[in-house]
N, C-alpha and C. Protein backbone atom coordinates (compact mmCIF):
# COMPACT_ATOMS: atom_id res chain seq x y z
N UNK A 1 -28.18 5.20 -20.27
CA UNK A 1 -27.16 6.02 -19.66
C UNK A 1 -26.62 5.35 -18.40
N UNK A 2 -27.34 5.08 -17.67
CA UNK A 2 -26.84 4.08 -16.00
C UNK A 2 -25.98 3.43 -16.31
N UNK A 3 -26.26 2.20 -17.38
CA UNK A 3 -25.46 1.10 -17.71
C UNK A 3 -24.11 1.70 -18.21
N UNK A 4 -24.11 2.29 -19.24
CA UNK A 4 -22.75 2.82 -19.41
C UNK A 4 -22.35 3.64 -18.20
N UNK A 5 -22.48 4.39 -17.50
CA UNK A 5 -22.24 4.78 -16.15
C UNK A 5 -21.17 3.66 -15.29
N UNK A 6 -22.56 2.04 -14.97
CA UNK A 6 -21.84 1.25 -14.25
C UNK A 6 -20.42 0.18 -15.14
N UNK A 7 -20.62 0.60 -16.42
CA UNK A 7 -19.64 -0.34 -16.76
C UNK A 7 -18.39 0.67 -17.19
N UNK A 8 -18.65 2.20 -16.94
CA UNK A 8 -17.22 3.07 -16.90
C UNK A 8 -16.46 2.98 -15.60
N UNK A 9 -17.90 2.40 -14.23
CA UNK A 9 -17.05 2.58 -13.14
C UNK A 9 -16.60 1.33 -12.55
N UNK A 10 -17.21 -0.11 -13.43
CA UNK A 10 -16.32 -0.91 -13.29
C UNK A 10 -15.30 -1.35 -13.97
N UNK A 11 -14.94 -0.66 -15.45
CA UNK A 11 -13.72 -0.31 -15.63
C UNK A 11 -12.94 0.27 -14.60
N UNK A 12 -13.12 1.72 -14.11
CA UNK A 12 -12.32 2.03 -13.43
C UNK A 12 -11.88 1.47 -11.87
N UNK A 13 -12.77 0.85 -11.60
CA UNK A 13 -12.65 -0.08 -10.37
C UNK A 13 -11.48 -1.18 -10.55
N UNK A 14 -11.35 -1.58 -11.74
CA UNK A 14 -10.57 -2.45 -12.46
C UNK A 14 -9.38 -2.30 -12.78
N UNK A 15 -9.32 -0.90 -13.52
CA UNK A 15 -8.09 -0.55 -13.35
C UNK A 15 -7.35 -0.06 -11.78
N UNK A 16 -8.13 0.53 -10.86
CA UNK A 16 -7.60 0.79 -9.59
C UNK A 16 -7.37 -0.17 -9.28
N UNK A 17 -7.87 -1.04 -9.09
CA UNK A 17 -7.24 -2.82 -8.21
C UNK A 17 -6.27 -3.18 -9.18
N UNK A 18 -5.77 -2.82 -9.86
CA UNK A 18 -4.97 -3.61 -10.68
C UNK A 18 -3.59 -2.55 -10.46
N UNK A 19 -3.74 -1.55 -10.38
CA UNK A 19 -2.95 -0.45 -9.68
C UNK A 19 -2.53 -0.35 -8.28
N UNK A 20 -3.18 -1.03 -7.61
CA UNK A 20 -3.29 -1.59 -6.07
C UNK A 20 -2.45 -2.10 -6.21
N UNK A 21 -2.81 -3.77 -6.86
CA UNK A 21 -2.04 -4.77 -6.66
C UNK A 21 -0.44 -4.67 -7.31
N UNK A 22 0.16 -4.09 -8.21
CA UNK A 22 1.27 -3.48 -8.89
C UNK A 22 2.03 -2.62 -7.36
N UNK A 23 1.22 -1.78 -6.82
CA UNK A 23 2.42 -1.07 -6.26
C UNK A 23 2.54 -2.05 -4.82
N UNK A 24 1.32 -2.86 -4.18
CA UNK A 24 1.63 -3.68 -3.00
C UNK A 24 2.79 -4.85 -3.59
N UNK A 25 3.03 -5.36 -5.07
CA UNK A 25 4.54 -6.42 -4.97
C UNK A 25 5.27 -5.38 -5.18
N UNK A 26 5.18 -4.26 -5.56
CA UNK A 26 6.49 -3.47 -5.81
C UNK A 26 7.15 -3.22 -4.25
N UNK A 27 6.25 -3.20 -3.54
CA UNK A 27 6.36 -2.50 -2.10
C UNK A 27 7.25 -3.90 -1.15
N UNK A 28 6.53 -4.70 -1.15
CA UNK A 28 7.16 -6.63 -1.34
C UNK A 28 8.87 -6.85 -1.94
N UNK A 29 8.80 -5.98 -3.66
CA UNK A 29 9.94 -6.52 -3.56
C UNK A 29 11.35 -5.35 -2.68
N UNK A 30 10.30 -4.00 -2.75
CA UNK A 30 11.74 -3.55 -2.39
C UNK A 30 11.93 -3.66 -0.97
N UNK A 31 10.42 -4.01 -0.11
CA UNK A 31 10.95 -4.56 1.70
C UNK A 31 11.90 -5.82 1.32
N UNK A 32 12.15 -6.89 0.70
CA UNK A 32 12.94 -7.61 0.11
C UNK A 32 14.47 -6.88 0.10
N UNK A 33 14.46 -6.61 -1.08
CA UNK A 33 15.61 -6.31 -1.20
C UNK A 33 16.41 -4.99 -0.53
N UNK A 34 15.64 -4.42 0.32
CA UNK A 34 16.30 -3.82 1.94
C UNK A 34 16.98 -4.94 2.45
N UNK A 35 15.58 -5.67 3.05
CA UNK A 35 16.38 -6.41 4.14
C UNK A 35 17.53 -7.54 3.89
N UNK A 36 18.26 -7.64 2.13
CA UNK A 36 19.04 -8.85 1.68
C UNK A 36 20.36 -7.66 1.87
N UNK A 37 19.80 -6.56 1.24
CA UNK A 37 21.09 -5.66 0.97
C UNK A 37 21.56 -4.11 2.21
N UNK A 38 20.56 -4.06 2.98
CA UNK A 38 20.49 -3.29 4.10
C UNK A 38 20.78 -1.81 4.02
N UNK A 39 22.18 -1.29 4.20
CA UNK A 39 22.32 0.38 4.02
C UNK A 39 22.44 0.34 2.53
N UNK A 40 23.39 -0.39 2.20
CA UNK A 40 23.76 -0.16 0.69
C UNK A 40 22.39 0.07 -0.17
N UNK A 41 21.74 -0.83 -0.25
CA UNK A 41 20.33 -0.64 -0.64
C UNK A 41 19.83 0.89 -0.70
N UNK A 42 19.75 1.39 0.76
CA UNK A 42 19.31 2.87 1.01
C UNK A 42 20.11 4.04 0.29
N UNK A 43 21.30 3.65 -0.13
CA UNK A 43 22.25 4.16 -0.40
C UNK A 43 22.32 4.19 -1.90
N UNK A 44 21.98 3.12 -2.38
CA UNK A 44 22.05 3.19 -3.84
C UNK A 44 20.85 3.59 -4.37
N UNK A 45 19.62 3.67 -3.88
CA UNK A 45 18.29 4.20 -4.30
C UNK A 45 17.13 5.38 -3.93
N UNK A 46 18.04 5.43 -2.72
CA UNK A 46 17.61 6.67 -1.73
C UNK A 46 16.54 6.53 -1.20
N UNK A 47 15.56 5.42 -1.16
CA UNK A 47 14.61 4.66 -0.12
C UNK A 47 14.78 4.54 0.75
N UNK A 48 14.59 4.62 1.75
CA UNK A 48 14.04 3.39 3.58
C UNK A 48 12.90 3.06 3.50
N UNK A 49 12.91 1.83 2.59
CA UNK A 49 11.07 1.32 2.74
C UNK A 49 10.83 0.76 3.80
N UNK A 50 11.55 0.04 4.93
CA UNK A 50 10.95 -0.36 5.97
C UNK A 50 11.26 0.72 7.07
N UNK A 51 12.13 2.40 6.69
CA UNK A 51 11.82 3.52 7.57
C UNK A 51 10.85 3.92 7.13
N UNK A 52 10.11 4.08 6.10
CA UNK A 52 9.02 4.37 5.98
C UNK A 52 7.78 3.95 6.83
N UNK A 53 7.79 2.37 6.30
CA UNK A 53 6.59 1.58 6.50
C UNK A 53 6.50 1.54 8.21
N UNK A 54 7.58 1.99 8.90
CA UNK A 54 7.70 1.78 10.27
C UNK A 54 7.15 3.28 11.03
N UNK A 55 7.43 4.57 10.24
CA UNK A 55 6.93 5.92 10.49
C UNK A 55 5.22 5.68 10.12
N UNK A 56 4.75 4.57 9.02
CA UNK A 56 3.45 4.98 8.90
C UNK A 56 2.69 3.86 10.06
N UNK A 57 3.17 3.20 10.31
CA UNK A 57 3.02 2.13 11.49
C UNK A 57 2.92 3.04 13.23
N UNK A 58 3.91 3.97 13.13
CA UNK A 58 3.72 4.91 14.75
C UNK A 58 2.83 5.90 14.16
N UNK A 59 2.46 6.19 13.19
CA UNK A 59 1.15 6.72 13.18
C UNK A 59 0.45 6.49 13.17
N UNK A 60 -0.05 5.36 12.54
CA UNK A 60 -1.52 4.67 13.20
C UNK A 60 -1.58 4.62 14.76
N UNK A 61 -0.36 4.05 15.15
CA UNK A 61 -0.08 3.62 16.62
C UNK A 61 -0.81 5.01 17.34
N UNK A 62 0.09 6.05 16.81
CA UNK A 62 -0.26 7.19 18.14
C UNK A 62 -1.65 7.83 17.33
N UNK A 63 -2.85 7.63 16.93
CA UNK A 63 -3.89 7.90 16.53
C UNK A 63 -5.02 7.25 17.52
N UNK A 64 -4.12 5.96 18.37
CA UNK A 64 -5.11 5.65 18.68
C UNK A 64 -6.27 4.59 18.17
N UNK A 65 -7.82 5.12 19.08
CA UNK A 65 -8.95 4.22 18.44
C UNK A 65 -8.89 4.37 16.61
N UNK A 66 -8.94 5.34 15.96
CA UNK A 66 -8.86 6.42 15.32
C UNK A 66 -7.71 5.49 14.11
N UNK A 67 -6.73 5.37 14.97
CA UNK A 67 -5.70 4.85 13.79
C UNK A 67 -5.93 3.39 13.52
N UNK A 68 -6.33 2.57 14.65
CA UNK A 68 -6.89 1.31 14.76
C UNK A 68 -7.59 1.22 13.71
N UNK A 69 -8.77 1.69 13.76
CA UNK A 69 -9.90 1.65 12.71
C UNK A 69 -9.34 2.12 11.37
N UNK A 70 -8.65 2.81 11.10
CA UNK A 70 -8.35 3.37 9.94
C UNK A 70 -7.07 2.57 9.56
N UNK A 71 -6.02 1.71 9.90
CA UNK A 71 -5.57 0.63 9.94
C UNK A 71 -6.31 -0.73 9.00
N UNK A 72 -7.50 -0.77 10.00
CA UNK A 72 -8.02 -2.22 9.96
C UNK A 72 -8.89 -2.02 8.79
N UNK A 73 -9.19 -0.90 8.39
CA UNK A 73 -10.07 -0.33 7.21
C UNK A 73 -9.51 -0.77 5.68
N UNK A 74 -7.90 0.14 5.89
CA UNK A 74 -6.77 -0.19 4.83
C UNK A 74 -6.70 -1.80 4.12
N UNK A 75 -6.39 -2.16 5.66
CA UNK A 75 -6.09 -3.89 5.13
C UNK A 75 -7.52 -4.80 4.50
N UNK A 76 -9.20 -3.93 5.02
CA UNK A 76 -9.92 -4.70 4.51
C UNK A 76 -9.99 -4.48 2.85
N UNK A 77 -9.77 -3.20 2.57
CA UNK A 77 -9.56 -2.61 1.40
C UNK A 77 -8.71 -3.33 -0.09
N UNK A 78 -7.51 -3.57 0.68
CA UNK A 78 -6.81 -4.53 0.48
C UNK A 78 -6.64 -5.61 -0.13
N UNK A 79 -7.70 -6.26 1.12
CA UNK A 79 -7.18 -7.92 0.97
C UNK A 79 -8.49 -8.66 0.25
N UNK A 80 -9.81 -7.76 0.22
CA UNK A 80 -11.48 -8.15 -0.47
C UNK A 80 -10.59 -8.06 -2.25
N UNK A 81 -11.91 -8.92 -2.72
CA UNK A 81 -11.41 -9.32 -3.92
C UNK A 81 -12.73 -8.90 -4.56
């Protein structure tokens, strides 16, 4: 029973990182193609990905120690393989 246990949850570990990595280039291409195409961009898709990414950025900011850590947490999350 364990074993099938650990190899359902490294399937699913597998599929989450792989779900990770899909929406971080999606996120890549559309900060991209903001900054080539600017309002129009916002305009034709109804995004602000870098108003976004900049509102979740002053929230970490105004969190503090708190957002720091929970920041630096994200990116280790991230970037481990």
């Amino acid at each position: 029973m364990g074993e099938v246990m650990t190899a359902l949850l490294d399937k699913l570990r597998g599929v989450l990182r792989s779900s990770l990595e899909i929406a971080l280039w999606a996120v890549a291409l559309l900060t991209l193609l903001q900054v080539l195409f600017g309002d129009s961009f916002v305009l034709l898709f109804g995004i602000d990905v870098l108003g976004n990414i900049g509102g979740l950025m002053a929230q970490f900011g105004s969190e503090g120690l708190v957002g720091l850590i929970a920041a630096g947490l994200v990116a280790y999350l991230i970037s481990r393989k």
